[in-house]
N, C-alpha and C. Protein backbone atom coordinates (compact mmCIF):
# COMPACT_ATOMS: atom_id res chain seq x y z
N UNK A 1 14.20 -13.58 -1.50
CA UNK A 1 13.75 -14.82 -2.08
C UNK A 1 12.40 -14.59 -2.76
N UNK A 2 12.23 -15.13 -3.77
CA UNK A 2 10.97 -15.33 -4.45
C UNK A 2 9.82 -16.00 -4.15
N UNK A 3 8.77 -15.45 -3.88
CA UNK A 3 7.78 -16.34 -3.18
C UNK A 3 6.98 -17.30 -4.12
N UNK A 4 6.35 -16.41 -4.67
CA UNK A 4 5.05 -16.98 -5.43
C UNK A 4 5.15 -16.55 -6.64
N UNK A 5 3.82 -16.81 -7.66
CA UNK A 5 3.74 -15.94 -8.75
C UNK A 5 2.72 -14.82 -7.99
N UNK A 6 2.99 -13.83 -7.65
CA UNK A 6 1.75 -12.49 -7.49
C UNK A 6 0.90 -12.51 -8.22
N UNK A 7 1.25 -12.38 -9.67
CA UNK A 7 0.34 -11.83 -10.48
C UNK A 7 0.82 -12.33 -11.89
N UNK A 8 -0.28 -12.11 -12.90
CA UNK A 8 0.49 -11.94 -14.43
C UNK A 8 -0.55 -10.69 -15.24
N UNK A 9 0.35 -10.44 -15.35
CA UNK A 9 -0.79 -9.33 -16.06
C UNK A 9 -0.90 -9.04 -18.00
N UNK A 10 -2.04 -8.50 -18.17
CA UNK A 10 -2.94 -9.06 -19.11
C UNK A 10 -3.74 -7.27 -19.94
N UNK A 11 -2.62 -7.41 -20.97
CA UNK A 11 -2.89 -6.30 -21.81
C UNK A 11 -4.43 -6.23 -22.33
N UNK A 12 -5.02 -4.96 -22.12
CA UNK A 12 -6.70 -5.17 -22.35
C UNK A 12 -6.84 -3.78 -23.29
N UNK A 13 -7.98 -3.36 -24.60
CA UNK A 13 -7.63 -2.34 -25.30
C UNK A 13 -8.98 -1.33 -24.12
N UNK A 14 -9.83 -2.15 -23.75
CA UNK A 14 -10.50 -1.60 -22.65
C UNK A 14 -11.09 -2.19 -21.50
N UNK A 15 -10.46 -1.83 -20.21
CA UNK A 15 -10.60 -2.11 -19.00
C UNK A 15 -12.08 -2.89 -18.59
N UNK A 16 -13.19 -1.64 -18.44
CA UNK A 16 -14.43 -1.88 -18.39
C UNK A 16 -14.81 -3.36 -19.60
N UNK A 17 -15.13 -3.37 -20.25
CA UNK A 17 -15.06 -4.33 -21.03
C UNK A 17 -14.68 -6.13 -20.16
N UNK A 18 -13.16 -5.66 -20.46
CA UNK A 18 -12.54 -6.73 -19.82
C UNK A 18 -12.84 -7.24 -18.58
N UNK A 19 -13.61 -6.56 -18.10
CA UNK A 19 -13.60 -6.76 -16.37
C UNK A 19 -15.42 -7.72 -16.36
N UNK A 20 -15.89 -7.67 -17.72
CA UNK A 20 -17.22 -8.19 -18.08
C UNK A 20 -16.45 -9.54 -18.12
N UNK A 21 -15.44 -9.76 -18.47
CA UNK A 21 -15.05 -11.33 -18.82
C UNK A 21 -14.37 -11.76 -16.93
N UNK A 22 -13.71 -11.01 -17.02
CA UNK A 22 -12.84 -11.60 -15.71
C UNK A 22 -13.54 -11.80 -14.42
N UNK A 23 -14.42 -10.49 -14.17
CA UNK A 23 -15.31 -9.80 -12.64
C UNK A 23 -16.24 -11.14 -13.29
N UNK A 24 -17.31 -10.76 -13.78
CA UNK A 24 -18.48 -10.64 -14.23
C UNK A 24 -18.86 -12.42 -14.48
N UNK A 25 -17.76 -12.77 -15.28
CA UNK A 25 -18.11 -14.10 -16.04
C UNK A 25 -17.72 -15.04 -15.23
N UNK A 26 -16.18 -14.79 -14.81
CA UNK A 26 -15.26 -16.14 -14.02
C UNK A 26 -15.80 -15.87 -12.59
N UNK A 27 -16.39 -14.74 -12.55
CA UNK A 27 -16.25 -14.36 -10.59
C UNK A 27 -15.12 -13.69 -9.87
N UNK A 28 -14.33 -13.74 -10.52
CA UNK A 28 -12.73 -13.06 -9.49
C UNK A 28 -12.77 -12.11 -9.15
N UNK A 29 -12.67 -11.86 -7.68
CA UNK A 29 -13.33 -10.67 -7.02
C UNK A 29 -12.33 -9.64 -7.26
N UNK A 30 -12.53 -8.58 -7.20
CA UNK A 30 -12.06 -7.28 -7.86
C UNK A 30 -10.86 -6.67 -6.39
N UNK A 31 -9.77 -6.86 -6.12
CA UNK A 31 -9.09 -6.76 -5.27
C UNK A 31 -8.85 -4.83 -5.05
N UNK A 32 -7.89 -4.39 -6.75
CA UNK A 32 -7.94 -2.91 -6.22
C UNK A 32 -7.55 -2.34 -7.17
N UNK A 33 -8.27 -0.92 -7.85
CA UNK A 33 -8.37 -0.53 -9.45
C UNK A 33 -7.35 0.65 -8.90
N UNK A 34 -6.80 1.28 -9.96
CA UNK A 34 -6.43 2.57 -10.19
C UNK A 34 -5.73 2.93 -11.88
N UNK A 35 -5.77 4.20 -11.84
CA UNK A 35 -4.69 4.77 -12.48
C UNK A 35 -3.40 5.32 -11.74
N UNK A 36 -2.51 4.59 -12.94
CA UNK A 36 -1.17 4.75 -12.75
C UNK A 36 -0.33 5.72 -13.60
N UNK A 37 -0.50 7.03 -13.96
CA UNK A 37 -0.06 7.94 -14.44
C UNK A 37 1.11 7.78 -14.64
N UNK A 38 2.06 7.21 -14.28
CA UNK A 38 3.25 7.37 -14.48
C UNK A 38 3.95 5.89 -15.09
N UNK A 39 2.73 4.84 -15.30
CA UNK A 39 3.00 3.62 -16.59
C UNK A 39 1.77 4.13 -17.10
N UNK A 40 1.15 4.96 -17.76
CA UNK A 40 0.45 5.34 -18.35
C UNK A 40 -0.69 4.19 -18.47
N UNK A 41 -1.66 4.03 -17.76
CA UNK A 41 -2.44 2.54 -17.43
C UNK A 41 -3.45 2.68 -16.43
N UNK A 42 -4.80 2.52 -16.61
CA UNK A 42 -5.62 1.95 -15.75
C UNK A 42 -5.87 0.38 -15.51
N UNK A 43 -5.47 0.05 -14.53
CA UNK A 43 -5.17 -0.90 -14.03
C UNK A 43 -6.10 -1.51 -13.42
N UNK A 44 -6.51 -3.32 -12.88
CA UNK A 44 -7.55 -3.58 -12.36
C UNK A 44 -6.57 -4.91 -11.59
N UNK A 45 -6.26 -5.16 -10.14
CA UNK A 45 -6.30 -6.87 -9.84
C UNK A 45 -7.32 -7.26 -9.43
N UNK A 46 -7.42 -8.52 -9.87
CA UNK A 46 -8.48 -9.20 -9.83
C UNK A 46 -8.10 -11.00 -8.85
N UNK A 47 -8.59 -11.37 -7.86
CA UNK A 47 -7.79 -12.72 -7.20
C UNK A 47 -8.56 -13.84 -7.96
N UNK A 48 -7.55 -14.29 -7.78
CA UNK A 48 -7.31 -15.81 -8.93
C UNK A 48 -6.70 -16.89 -7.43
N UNK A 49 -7.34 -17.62 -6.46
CA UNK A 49 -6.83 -18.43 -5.86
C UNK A 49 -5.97 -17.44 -4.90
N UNK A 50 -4.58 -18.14 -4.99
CA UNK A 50 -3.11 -17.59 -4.07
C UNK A 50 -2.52 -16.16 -4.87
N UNK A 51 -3.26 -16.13 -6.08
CA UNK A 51 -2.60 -15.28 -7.07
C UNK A 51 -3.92 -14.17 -7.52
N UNK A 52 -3.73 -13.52 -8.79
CA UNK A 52 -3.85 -12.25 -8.72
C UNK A 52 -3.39 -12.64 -10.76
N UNK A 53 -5.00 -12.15 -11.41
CA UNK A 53 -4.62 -11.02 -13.11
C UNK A 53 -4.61 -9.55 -12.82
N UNK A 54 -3.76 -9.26 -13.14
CA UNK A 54 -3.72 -7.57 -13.06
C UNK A 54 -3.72 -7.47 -14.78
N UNK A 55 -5.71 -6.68 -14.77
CA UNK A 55 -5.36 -6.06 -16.42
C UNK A 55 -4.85 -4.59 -16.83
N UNK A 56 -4.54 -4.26 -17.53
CA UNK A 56 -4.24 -3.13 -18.03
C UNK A 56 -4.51 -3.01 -19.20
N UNK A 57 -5.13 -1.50 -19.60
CA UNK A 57 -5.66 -0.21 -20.22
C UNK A 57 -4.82 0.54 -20.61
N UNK A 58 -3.67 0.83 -21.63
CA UNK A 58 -2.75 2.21 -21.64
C UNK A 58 -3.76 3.06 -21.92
N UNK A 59 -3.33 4.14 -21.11
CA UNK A 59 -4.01 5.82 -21.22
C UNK A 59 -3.53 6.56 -21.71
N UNK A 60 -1.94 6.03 -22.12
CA UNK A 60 -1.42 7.03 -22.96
C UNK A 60 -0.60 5.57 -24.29
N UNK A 61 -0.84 6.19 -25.56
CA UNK A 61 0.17 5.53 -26.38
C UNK A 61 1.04 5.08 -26.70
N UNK A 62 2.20 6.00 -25.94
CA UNK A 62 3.44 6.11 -25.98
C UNK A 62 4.08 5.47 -24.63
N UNK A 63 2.90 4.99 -23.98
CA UNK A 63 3.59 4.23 -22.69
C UNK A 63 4.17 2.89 -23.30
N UNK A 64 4.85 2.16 -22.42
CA UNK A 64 5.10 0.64 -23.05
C UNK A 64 3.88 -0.18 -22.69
N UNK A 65 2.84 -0.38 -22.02
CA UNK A 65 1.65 -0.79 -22.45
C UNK A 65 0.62 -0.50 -23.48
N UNK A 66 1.17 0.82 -23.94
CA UNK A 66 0.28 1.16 -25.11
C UNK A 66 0.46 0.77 -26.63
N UNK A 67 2.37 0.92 -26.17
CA UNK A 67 2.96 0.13 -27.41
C UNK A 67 2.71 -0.64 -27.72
N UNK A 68 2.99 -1.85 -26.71
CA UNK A 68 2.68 -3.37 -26.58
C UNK A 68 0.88 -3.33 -27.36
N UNK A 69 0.16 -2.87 -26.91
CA UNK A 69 -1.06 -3.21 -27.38
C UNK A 69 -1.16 -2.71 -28.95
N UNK A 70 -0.48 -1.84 -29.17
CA UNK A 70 -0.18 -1.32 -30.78
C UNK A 70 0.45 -2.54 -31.45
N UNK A 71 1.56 -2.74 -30.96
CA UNK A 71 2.26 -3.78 -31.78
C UNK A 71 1.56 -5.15 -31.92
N UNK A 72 1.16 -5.48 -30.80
CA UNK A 72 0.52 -6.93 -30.03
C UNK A 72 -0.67 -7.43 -30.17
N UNK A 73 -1.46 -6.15 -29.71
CA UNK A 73 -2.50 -6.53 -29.72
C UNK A 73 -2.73 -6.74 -28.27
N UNK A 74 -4.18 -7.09 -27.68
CA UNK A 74 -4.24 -7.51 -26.47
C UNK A 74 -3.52 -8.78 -25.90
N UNK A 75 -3.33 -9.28 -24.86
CA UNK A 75 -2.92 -10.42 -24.44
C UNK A 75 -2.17 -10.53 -23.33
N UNK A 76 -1.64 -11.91 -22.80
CA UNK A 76 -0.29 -12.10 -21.78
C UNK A 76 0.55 -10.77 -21.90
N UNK A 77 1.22 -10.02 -20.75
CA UNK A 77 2.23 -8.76 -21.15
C UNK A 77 3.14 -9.19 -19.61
N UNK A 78 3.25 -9.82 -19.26
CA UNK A 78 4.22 -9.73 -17.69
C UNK A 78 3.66 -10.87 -17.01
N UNK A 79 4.56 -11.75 -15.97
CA UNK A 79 4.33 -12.51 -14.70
C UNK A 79 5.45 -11.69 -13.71
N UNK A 80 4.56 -11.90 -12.51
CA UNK A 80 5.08 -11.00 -11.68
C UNK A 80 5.08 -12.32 -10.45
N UNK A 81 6.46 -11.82 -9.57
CA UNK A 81 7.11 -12.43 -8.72
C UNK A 81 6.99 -11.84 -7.12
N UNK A 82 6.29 -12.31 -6.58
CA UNK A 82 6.32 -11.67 -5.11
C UNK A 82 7.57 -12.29 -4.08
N UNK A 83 7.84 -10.98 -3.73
CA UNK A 83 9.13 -11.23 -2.50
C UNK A 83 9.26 -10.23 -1.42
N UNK A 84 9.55 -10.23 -0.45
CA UNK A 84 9.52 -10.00 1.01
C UNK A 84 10.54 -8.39 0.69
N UNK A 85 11.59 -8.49 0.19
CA UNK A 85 12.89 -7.43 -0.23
C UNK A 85 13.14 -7.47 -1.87
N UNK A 86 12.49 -6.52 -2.29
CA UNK A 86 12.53 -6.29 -4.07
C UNK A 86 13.71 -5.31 -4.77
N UNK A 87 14.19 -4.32 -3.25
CA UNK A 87 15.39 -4.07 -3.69
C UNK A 87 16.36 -5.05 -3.76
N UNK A 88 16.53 -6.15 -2.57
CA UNK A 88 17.80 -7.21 -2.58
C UNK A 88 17.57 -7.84 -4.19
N UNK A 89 16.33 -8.09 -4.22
CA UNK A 89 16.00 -8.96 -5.17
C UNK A 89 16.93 -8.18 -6.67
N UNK A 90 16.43 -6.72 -6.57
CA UNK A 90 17.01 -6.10 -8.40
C UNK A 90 18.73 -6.08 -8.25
N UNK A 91 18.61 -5.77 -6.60
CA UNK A 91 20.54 -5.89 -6.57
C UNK A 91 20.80 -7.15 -7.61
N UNK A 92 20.39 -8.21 -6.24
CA UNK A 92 21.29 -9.99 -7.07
C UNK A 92 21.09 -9.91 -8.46
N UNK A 93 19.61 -9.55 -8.92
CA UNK A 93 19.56 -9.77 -10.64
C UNK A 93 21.05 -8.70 -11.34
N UNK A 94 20.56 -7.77 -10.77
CA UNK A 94 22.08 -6.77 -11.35
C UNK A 94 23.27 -6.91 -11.28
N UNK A 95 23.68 -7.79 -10.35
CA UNK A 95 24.67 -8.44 -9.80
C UNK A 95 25.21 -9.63 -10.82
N UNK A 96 24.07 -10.39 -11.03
CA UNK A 96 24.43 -11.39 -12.04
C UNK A 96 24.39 -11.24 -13.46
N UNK A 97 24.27 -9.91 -13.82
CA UNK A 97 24.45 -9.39 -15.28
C UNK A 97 22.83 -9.36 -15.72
N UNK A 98 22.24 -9.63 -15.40
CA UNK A 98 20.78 -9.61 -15.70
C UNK A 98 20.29 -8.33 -16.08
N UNK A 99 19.79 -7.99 -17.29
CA UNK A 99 19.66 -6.56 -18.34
C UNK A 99 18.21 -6.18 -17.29
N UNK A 100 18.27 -5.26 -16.53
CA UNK A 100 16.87 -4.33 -15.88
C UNK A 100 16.30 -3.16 -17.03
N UNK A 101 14.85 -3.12 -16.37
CA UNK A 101 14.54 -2.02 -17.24
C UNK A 101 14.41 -0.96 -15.75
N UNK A 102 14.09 -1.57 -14.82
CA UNK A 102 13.88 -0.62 -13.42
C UNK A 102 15.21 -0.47 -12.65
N UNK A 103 15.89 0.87 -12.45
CA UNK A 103 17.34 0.40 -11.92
C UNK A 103 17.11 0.70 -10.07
N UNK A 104 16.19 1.33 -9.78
CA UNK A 104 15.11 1.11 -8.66
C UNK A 104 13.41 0.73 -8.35
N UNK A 105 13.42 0.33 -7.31
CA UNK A 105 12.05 -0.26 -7.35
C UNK A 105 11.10 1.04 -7.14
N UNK A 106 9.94 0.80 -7.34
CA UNK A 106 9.13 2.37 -7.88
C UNK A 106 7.83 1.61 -7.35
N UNK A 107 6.73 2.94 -6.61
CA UNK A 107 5.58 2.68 -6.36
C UNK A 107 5.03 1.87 -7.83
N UNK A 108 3.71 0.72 -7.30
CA UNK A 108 3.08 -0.10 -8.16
C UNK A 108 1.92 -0.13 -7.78
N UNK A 109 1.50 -0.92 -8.53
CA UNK A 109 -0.26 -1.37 -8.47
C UNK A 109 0.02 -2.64 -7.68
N UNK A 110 0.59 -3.18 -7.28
CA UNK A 110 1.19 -4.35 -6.20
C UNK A 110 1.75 -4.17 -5.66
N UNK A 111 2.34 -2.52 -5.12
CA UNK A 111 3.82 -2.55 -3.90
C UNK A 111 4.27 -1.84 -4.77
N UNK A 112 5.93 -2.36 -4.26
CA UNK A 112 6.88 -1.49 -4.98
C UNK A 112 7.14 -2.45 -5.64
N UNK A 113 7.87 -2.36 -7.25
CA UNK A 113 7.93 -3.69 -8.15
C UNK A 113 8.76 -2.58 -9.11
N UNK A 114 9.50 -3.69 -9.78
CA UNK A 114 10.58 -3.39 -10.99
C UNK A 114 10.17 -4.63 -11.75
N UNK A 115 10.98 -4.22 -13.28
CA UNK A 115 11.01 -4.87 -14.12
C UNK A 115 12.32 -5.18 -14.81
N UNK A 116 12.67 -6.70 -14.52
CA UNK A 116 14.14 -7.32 -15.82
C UNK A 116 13.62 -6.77 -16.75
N UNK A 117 14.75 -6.57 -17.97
CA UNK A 117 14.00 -6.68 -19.28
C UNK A 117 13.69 -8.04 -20.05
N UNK A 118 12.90 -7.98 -21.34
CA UNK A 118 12.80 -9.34 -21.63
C UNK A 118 13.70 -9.85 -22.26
N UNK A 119 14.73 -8.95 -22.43
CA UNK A 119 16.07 -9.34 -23.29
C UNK A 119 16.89 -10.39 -22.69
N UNK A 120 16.64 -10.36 -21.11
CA UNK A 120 17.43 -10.77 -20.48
C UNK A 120 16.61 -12.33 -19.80
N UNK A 121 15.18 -12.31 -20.25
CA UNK A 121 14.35 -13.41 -19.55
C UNK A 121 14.32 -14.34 -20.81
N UNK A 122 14.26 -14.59 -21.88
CA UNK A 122 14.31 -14.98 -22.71
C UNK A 122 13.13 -14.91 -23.60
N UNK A 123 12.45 -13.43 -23.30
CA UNK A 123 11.43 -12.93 -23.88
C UNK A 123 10.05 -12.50 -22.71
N UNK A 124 10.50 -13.25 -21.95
CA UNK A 124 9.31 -12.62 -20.99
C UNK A 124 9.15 -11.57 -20.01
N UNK A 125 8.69 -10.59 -20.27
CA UNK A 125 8.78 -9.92 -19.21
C UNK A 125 8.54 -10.23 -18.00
N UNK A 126 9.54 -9.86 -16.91
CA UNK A 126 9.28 -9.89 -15.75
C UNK A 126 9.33 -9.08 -14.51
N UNK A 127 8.48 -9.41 -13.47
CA UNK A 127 8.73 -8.18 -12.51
C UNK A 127 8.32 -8.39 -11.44
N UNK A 128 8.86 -7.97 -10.26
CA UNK A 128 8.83 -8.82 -8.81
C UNK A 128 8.19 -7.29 -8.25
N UNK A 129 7.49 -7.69 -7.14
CA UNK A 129 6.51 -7.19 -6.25
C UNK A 129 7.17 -7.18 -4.81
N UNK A 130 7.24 -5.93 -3.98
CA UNK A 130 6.93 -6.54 -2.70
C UNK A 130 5.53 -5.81 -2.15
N UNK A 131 4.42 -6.59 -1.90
CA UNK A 131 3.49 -5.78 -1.77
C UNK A 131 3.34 -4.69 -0.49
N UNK A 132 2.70 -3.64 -0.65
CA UNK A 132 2.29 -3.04 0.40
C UNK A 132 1.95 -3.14 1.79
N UNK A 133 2.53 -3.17 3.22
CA UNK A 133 2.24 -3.43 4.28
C UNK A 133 0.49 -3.05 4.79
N UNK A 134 -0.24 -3.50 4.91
CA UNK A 134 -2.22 -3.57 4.86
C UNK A 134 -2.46 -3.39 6.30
């Protein structure tokens, strides 16, 4: 089952920068940074209330965050869905014909998390979380 919104995350052309508006300006305390080598992305969440902006940095071009910021520009790039079981969760979506871009759930910057495609959301990307046991 779907809990909450986790997160939405928020295409940035540089991290540091961005974190002057989000950290710095609004206050939202800085939850937990990394690079993610393997979505090509330095990453930042930041808590917002019950929820969570996760920005992102592509580090590499050719990632789909890097694209996105090529094509796009900065901005909105994903809302993310927290749930307890994220494999049950990509089963049912797969189950009901729902187009994935993740056909398993994969370490994240929130847990383990996959992504529908947006083909199948009606443009939005999306992607469910189950976060990390703390």
């Amino acid at each position: 089952m779907l809990k909450k919104i986790h997160h939405v995350g928020v295409v940035v052309p540089d991290l540091e920068q961005a974190m002057r508006f989000w950290r710095d300006l609004l206050g939202l305390p800085v939850v937990k940074t990394a690079v993610v080598q393997d979505q090509g992305v330095k990453a930042a969440l930041l808590k917002a209330g019950e929820s969570e902006i996760e920005l992102l940095e592509p580090i590499l071009p050719e990632s789909g965050v890097g694209k996105f910021l090529a094509r796009r520009g900065g901005g909105l790039h994903h809302v993310c869905f927290q749930t307890d079981d994220v494999k049950n969760e990509l089963r049912k979506a797969n189950e009901k014909g729902v187009q994935l871009i993740d056909q398993q759930p994969r370490a994240g910057l929130a847990g383990m998390i996959c992504f529908l495609h947006p083909k199948a959301t009606r443009g939005v990307l999306v992607e469910y979380a189950q976060p990390f046991e703390e």
